[in-house]
N, C-alpha and C. Protein backbone atom coordinates (compact mmCIF):
# COMPACT_ATOMS: atom_id res chain seq x y z
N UNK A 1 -16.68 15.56 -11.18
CA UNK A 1 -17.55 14.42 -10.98
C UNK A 1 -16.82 13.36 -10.18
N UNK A 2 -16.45 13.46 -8.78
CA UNK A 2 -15.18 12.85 -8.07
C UNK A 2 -16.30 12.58 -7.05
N UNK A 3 -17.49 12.36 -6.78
CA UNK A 3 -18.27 12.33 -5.87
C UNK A 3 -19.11 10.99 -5.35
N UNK A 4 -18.78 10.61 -4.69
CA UNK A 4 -19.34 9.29 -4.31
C UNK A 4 -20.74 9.14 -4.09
N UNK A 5 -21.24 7.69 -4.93
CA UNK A 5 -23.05 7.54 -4.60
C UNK A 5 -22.94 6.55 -3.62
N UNK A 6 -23.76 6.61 -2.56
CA UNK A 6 -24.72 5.19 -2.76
C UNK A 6 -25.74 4.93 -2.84
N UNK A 7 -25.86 3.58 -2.72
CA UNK A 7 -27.49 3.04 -3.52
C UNK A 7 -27.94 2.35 -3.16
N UNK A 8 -29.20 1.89 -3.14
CA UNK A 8 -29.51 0.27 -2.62
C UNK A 8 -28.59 -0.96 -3.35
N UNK A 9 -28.35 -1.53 -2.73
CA UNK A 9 -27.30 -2.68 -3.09
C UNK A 9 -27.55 -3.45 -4.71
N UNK A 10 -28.32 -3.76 -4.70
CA UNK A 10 -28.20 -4.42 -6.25
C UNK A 10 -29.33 -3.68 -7.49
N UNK A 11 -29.38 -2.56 -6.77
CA UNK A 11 -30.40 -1.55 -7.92
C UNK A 11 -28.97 -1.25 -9.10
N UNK A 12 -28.07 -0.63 -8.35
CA UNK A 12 -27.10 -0.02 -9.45
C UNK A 12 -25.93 -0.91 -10.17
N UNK A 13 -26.06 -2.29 -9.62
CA UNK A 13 -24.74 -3.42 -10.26
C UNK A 13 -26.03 -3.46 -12.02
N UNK A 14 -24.82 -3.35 -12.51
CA UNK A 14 -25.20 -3.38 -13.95
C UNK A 14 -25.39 -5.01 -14.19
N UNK A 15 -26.14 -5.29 -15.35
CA UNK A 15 -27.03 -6.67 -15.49
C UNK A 15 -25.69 -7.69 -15.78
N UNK A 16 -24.70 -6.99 -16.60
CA UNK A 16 -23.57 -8.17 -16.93
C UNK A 16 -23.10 -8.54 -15.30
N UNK A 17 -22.63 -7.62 -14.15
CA UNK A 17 -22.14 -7.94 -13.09
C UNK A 17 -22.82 -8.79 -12.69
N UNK A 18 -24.00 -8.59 -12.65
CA UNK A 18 -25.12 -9.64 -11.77
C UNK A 18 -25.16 -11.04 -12.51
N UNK A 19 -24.81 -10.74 -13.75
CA UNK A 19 -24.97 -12.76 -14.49
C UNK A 19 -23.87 -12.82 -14.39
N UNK A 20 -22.41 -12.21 -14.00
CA UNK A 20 -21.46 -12.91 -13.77
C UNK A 20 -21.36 -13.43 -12.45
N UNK A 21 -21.51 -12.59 -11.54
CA UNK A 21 -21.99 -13.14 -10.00
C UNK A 21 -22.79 -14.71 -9.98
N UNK A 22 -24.06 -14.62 -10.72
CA UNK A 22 -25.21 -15.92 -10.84
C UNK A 22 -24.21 -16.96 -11.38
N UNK A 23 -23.68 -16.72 -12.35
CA UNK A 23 -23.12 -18.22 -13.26
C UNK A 23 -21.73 -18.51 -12.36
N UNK A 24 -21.14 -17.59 -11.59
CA UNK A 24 -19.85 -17.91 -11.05
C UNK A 24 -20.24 -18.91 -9.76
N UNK A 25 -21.28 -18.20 -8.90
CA UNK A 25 -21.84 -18.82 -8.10
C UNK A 25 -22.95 -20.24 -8.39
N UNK A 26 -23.48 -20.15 -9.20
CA UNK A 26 -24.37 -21.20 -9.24
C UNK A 26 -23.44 -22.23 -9.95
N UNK A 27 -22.47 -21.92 -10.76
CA UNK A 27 -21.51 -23.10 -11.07
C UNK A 27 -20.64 -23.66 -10.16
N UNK A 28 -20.40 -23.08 -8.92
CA UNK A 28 -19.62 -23.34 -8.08
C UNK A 28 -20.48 -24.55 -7.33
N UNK A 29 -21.73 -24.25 -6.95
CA UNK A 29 -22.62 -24.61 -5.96
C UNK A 29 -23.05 -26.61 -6.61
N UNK A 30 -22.57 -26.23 -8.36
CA UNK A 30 -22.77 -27.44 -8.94
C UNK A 30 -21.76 -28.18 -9.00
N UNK A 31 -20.92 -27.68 -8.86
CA UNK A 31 -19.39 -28.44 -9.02
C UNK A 31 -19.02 -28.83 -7.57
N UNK A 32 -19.91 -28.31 -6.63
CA UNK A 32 -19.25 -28.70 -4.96
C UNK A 32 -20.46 -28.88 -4.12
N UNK A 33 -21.39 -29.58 -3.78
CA UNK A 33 -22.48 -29.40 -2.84
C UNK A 33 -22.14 -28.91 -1.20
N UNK A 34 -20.86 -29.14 -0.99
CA UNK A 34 -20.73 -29.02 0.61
C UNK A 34 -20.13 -28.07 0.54
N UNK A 35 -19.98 -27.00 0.05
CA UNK A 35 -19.46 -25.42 0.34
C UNK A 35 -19.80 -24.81 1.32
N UNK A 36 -18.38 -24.23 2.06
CA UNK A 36 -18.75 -23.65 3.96
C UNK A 36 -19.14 -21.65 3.21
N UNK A 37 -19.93 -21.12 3.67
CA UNK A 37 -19.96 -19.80 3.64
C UNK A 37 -18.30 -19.20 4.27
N UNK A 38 -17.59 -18.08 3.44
CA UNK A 38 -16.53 -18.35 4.29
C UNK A 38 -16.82 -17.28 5.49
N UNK A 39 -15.84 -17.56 7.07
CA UNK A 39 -16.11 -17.32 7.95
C UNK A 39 -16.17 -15.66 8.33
N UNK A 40 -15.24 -14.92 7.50
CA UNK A 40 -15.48 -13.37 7.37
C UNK A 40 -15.68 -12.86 6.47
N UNK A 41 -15.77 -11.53 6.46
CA UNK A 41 -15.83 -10.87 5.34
C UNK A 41 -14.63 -10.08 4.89
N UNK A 42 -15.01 -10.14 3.19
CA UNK A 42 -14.03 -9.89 2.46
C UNK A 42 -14.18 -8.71 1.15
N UNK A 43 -13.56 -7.74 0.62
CA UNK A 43 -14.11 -6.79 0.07
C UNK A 43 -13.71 -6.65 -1.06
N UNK A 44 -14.10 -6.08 -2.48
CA UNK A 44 -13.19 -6.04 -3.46
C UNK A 44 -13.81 -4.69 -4.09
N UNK A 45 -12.25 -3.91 -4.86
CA UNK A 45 -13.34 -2.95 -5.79
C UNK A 45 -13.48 -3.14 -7.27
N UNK A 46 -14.86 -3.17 -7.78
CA UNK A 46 -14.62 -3.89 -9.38
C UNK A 46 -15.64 -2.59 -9.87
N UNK A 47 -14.74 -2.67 -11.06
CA UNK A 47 -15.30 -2.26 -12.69
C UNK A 47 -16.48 -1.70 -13.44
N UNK A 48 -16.91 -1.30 -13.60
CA UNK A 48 -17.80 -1.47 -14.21
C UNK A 48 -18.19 -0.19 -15.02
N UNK A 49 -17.13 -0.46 -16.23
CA UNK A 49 -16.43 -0.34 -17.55
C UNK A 49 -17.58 0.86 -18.13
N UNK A 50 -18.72 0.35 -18.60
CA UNK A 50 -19.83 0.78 -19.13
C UNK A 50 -20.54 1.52 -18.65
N UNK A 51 -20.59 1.67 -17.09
CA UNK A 51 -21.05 2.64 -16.36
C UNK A 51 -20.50 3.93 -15.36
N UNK A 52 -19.20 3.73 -16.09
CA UNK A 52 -18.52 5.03 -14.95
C UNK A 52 -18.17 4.96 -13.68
N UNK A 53 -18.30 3.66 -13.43
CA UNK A 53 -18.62 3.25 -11.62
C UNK A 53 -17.70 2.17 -11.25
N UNK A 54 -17.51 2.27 -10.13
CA UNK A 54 -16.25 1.14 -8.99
C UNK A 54 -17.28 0.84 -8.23
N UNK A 55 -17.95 -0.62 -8.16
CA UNK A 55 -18.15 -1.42 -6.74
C UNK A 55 -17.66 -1.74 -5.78
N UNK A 56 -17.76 -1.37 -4.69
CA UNK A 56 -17.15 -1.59 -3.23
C UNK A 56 -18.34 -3.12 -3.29
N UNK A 57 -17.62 -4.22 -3.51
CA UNK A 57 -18.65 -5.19 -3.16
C UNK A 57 -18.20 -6.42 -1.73
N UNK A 58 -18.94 -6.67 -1.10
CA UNK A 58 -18.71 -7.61 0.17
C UNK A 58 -19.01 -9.29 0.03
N UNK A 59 -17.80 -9.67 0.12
CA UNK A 59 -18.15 -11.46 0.21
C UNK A 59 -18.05 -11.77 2.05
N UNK A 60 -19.06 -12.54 2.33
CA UNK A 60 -18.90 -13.07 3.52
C UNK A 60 -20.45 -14.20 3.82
N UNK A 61 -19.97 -14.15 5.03
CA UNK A 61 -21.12 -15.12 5.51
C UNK A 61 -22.19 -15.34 4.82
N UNK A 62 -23.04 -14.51 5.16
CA UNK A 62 -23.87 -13.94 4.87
C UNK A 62 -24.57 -13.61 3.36
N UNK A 63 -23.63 -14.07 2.35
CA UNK A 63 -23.49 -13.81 0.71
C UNK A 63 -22.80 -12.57 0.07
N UNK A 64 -23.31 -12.37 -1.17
CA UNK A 64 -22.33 -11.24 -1.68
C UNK A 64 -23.24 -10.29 -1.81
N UNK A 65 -22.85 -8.81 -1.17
CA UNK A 65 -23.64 -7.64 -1.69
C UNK A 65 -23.12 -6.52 -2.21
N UNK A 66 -23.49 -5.33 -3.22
CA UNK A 66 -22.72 -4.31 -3.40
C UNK A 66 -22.88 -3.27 -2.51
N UNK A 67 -22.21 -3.13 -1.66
CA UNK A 67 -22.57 -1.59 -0.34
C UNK A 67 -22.18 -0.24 -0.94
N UNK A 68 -21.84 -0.37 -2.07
CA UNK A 68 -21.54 1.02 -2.20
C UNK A 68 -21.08 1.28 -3.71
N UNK A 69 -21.30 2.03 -4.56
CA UNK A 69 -21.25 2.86 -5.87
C UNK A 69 -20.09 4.05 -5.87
N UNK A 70 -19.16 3.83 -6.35
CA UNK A 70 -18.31 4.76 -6.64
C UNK A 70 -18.57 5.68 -7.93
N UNK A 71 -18.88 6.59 -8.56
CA UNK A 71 -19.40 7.27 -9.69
C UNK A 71 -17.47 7.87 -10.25
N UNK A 72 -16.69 7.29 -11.31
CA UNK A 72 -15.48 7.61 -11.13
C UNK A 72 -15.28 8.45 -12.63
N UNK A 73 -14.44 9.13 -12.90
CA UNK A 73 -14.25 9.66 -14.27
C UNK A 73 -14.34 11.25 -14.18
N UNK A 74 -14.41 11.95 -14.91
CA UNK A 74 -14.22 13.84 -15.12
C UNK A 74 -15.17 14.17 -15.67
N UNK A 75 -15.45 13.26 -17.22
CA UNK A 75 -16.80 14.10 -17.74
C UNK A 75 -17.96 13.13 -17.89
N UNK A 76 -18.80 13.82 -16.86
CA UNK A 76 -20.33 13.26 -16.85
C UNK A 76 -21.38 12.80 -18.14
N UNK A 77 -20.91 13.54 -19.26
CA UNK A 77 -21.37 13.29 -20.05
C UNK A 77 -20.94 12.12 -21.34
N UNK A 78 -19.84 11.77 -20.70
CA UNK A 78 -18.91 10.70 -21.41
C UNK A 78 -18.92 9.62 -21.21
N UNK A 79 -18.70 8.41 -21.61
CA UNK A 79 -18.60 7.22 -21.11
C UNK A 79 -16.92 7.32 -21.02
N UNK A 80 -16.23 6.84 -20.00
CA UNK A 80 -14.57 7.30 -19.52
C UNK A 80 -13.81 5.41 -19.41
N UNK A 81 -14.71 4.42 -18.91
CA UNK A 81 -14.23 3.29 -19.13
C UNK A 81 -13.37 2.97 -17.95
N UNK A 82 -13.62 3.10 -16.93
CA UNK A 82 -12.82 2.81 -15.49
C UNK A 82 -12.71 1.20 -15.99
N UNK A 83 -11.26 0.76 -15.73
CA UNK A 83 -11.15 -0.62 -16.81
C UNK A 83 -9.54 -1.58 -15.36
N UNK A 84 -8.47 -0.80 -15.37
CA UNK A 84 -8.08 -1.29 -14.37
C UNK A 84 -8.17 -0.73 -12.84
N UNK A 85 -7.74 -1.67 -11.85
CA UNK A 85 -7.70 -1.07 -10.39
C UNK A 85 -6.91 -1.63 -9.73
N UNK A 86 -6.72 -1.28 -8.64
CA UNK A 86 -6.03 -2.10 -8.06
C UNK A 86 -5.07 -1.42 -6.72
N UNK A 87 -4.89 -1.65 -5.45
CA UNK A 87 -5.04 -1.17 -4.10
C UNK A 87 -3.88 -0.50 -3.49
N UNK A 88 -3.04 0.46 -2.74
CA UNK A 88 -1.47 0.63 -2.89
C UNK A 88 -0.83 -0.58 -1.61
N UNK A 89 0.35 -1.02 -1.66
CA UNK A 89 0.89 -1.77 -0.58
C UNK A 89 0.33 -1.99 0.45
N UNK A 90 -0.05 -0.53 1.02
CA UNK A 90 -0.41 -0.40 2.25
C UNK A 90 -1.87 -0.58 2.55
N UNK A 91 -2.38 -0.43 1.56
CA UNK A 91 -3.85 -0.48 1.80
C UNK A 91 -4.84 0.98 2.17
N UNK A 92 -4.10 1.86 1.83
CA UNK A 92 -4.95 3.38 2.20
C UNK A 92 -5.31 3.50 0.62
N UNK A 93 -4.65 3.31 -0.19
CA UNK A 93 -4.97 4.24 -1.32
C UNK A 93 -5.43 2.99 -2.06
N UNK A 94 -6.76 3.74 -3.50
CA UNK A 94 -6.81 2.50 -4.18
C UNK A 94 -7.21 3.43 -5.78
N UNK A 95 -6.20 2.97 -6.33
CA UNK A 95 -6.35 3.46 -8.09
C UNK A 95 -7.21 2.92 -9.52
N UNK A 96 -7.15 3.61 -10.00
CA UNK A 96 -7.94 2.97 -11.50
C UNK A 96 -8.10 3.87 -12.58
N UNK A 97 -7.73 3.19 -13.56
CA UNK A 97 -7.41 3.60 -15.04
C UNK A 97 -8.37 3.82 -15.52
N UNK A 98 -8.91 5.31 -16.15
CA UNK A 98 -9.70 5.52 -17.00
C UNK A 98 -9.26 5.17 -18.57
N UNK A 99 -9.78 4.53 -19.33
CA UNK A 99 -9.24 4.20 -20.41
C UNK A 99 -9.46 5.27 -21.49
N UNK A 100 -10.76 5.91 -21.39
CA UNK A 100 -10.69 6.51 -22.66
C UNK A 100 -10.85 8.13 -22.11
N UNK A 101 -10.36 9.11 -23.42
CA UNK A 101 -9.92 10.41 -22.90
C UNK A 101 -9.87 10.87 -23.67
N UNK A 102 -9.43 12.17 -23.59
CA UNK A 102 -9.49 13.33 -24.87
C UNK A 102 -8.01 13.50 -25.16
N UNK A 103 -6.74 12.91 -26.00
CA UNK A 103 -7.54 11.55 -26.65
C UNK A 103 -6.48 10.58 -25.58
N UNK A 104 -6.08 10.76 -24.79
CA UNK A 104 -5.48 10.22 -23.61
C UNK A 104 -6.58 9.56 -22.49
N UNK A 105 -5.90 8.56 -21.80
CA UNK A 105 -6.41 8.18 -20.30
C UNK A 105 -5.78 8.86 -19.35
N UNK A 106 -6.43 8.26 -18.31
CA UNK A 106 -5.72 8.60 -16.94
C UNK A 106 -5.91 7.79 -15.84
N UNK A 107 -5.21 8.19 -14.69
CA UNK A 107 -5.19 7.34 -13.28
C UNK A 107 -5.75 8.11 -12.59
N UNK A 108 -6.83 7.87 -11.85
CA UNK A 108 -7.73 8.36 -10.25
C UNK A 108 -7.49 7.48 -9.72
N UNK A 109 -6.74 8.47 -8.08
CA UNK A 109 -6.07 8.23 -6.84
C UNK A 109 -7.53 8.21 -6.00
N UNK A 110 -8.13 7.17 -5.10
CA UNK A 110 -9.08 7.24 -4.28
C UNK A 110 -8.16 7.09 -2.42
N UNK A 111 -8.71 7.58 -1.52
CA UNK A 111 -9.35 7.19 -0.21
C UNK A 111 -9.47 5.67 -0.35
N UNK A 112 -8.81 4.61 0.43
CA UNK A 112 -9.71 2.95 0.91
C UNK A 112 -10.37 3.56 1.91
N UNK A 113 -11.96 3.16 1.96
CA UNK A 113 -12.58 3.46 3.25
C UNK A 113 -13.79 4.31 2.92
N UNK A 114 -13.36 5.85 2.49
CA UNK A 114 -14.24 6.69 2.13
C UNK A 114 -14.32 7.22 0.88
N UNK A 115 -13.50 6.45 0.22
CA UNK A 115 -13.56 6.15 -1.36
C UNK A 115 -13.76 7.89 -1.84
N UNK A 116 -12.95 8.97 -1.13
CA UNK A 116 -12.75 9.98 -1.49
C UNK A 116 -11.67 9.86 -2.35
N UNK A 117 -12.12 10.77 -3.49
CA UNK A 117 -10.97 11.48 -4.56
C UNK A 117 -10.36 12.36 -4.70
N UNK A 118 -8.97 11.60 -4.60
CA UNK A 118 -7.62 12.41 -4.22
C UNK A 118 -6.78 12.91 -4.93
N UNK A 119 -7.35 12.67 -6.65
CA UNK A 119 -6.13 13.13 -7.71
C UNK A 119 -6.35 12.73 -8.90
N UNK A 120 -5.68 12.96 -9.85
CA UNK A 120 -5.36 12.32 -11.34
C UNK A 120 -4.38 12.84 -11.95
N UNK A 121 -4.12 11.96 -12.68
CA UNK A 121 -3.24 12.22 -14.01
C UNK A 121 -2.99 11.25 -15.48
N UNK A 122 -2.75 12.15 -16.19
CA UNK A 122 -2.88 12.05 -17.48
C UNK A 122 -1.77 11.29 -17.81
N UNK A 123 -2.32 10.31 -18.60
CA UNK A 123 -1.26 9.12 -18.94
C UNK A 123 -1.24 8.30 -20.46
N UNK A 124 -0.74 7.68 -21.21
CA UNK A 124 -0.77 7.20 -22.64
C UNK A 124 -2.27 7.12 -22.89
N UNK A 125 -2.31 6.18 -24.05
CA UNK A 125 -3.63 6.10 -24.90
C UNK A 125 -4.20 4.44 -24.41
N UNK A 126 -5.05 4.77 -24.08
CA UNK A 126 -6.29 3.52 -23.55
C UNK A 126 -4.88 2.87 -21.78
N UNK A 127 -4.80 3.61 -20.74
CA UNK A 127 -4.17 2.72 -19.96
C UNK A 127 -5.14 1.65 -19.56
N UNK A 128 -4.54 0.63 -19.56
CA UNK A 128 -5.66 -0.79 -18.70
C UNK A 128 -4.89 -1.20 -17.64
N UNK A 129 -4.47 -2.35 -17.43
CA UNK A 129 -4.30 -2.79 -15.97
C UNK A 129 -2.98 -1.66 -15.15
N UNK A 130 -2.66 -1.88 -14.18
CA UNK A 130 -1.93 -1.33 -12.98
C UNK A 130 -1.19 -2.17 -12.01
N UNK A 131 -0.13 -1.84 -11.35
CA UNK A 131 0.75 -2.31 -10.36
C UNK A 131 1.00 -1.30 -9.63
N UNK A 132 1.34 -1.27 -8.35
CA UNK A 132 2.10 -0.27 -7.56
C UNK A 132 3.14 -1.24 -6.66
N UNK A 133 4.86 -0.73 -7.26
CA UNK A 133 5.45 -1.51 -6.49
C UNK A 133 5.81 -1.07 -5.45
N UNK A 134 5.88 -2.10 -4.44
CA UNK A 134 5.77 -2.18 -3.16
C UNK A 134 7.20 -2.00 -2.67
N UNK A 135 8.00 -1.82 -3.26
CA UNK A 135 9.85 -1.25 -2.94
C UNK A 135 9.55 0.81 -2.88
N UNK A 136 8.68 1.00 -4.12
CA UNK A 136 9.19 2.60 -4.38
C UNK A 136 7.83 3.32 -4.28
N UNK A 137 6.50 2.74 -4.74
CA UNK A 137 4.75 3.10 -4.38
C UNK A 137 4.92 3.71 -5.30
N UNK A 138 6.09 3.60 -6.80
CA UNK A 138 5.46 3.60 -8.16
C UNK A 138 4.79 3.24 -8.80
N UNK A 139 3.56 3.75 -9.33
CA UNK A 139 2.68 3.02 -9.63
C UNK A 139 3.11 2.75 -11.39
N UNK A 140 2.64 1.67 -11.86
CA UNK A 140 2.95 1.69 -13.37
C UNK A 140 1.90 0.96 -14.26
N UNK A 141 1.53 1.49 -15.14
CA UNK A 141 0.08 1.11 -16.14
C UNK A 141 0.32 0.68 -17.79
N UNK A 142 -0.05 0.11 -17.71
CA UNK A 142 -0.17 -0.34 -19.24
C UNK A 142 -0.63 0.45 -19.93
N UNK A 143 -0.47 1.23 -21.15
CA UNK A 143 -1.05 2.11 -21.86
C UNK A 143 -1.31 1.39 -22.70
N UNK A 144 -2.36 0.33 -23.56
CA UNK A 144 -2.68 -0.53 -24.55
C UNK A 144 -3.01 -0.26 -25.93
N UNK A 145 -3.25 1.47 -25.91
CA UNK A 145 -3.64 1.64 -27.22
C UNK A 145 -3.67 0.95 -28.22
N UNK A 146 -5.60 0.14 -28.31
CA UNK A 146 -6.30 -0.48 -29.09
C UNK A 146 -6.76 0.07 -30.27
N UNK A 147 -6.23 1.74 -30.41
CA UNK A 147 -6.84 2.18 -31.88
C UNK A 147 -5.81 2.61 -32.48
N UNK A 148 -6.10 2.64 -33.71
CA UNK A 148 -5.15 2.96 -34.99
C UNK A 148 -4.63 1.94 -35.41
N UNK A 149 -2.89 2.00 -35.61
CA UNK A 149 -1.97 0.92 -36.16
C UNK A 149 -1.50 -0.21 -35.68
N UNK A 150 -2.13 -0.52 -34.41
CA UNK A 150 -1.26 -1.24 -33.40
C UNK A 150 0.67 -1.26 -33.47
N UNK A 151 1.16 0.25 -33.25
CA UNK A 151 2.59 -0.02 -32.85
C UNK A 151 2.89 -0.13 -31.68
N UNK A 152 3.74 -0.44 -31.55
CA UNK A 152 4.27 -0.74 -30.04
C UNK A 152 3.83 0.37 -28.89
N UNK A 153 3.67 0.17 -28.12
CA UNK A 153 2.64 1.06 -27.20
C UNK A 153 3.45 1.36 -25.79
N UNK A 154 2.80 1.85 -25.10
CA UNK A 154 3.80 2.38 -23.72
C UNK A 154 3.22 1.52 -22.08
N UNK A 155 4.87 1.96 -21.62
CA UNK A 155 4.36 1.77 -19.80
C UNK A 155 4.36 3.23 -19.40
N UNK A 156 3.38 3.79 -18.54
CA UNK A 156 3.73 4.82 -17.63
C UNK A 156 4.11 4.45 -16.42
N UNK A 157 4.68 5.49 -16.29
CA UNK A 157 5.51 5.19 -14.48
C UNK A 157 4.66 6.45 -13.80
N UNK A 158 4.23 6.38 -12.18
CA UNK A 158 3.23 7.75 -12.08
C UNK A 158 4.00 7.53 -10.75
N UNK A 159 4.00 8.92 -9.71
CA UNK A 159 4.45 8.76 -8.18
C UNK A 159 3.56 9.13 -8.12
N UNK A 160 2.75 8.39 -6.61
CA UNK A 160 1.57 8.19 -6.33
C UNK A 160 1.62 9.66 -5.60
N UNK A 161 2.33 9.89 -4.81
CA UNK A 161 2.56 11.21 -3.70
C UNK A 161 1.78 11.97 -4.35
N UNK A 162 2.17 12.24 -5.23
CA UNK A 162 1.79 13.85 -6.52
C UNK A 162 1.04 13.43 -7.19
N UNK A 163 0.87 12.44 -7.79
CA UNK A 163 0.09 11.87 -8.89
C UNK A 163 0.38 12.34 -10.04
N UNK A 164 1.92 12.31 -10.38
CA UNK A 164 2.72 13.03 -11.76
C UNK A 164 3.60 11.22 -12.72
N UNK A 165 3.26 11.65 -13.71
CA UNK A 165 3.69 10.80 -14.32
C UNK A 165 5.32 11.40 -14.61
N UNK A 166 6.23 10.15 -14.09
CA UNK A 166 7.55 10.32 -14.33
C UNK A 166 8.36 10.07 -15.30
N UNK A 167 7.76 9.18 -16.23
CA UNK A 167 8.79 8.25 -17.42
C UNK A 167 7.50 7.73 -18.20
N UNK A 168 7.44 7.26 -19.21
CA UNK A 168 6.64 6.42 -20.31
C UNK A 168 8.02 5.88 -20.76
N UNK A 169 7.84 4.57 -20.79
CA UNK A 169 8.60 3.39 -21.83
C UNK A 169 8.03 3.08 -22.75
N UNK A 170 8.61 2.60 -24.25
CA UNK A 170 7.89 2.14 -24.71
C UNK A 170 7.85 0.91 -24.38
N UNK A 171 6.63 -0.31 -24.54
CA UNK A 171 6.51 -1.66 -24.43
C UNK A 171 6.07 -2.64 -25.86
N UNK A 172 5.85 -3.65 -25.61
CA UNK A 172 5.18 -4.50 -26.75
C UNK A 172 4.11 -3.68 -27.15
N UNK A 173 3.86 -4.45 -28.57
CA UNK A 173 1.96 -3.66 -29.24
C UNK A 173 0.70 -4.23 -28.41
N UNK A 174 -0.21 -3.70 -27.98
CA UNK A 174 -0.98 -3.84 -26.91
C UNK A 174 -1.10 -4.58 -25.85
N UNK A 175 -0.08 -3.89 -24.97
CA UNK A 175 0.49 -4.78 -23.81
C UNK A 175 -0.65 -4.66 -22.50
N UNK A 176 -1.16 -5.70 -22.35
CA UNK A 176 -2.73 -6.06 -21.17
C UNK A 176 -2.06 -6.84 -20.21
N UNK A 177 -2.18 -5.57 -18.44
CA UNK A 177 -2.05 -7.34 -17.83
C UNK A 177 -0.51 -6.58 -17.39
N UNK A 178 -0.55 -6.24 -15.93
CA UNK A 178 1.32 -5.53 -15.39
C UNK A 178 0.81 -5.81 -13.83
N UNK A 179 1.66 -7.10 -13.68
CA UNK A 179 2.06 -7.25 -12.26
C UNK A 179 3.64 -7.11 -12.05
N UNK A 180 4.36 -6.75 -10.63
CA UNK A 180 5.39 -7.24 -10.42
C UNK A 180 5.38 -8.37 -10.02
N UNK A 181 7.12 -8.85 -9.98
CA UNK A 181 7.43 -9.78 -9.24
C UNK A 181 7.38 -9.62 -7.62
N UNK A 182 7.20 -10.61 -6.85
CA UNK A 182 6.62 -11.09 -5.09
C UNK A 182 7.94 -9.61 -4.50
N UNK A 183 9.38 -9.56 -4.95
CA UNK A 183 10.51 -8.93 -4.86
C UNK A 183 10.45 -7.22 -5.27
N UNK A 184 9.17 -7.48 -5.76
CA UNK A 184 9.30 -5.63 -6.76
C UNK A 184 10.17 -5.47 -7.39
N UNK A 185 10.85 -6.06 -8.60
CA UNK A 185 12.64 -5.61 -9.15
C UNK A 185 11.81 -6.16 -10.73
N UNK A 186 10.92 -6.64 -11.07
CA UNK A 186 10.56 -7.00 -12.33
C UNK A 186 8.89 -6.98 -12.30
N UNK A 187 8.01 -6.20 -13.45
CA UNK A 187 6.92 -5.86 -13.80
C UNK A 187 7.24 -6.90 -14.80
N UNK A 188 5.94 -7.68 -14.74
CA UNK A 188 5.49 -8.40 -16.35
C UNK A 188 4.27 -8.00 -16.63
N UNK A 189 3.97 -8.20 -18.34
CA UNK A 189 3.12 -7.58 -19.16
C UNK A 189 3.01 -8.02 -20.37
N UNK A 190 1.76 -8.83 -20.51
CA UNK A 190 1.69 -8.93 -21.59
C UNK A 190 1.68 -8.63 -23.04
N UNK A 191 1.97 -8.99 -24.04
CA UNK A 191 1.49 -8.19 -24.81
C UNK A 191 1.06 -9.15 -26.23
N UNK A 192 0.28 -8.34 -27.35
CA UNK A 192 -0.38 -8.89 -28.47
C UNK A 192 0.70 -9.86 -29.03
């Protein structure tokens, strides 16, 4: 199920996306009357947790639209929880954490552009957010595991090349939230 939809633009954004869009925007529009449309366009891929799906969505002139439906996850019949994402250095590749799994998550490797699917792998329990540092194009995920005892929980380390997980650390108890530093030499991460 690695197969890309599209759709008419705001048939398939699920109802929470769309009232977060309305209240982000219409609060903005109240807090600033002289807002410039900005001058290009700009793209992002988001979430959407509950439905199995990555938005390719467009900010520009013109307003915000969704151009395109990513359908992401293995089993069709599952809800899988695509939860973090986030783009490689370079800008060709763009990843995201399935959170829930049998009884593991995982990482799907996409295409930027043609949002083709290029891979996965199997990684701790519930991974959420992602980094790929920009020194080695290791990618590394928070494994948060939110069920059971809350013990201390893991980082995976994955090489993007192969899409093989190299190392699990352990980290804090449900650690949300792994950027590096501007340098790549330090990942921070929150945790409970």
């Amino acid at each position: 199920m690695h197969k890309s939809t599209c759709r008419q633009p705001w048939t398939a954004v699920p109802s929470t996306l769309l009232l977060a869009f309305a209240v982000l925007t219409g609060s903005a529009l109240h807090a600033e009357s002289d807002l410039t449309p900005p001058s290009r366009e700009y793209y992002a891929y988001v979430c959407a947790e509950s439905e199995d799906e990555v938005a390719l969505v467009r900010f520009g002139p013109s307003g915000i639209e969704v151009t395109k439906t990513i359908t992401v996850g293995s089993f069709p019949a599952e809800t899988e929880g695509p939860h973090g994402i986030n783009i490689s250095p370079g800008g060709r590749y763009w990843y995201v954490s399935i959170a829930h799994g049998n009884p593991f998550g995982s990482i799907h490797k996409y295409e930027t552009g043609t949002d083709e699917w290029l891979g996965d792998v199997r990684v701790g329990m519930f991974p959420a957010t992602l980094d790929v540092a920009a020194t080695t194009g290791l990618l590394f995920v928070v494994n948060s595991d939110f069920y059971g005892d809350h013990v201390p929980s893991t980082i995976s380390v994955v090489e993007t090349a192969t899409m093989t997980e190299i190392a699990q650390f352990e980290s804090g108890t449900m650690p949300h939230g792994a950027r590096f530093s501007r340098d790549g030499r330090k990942l921070y991460s929150a945790n409970k």
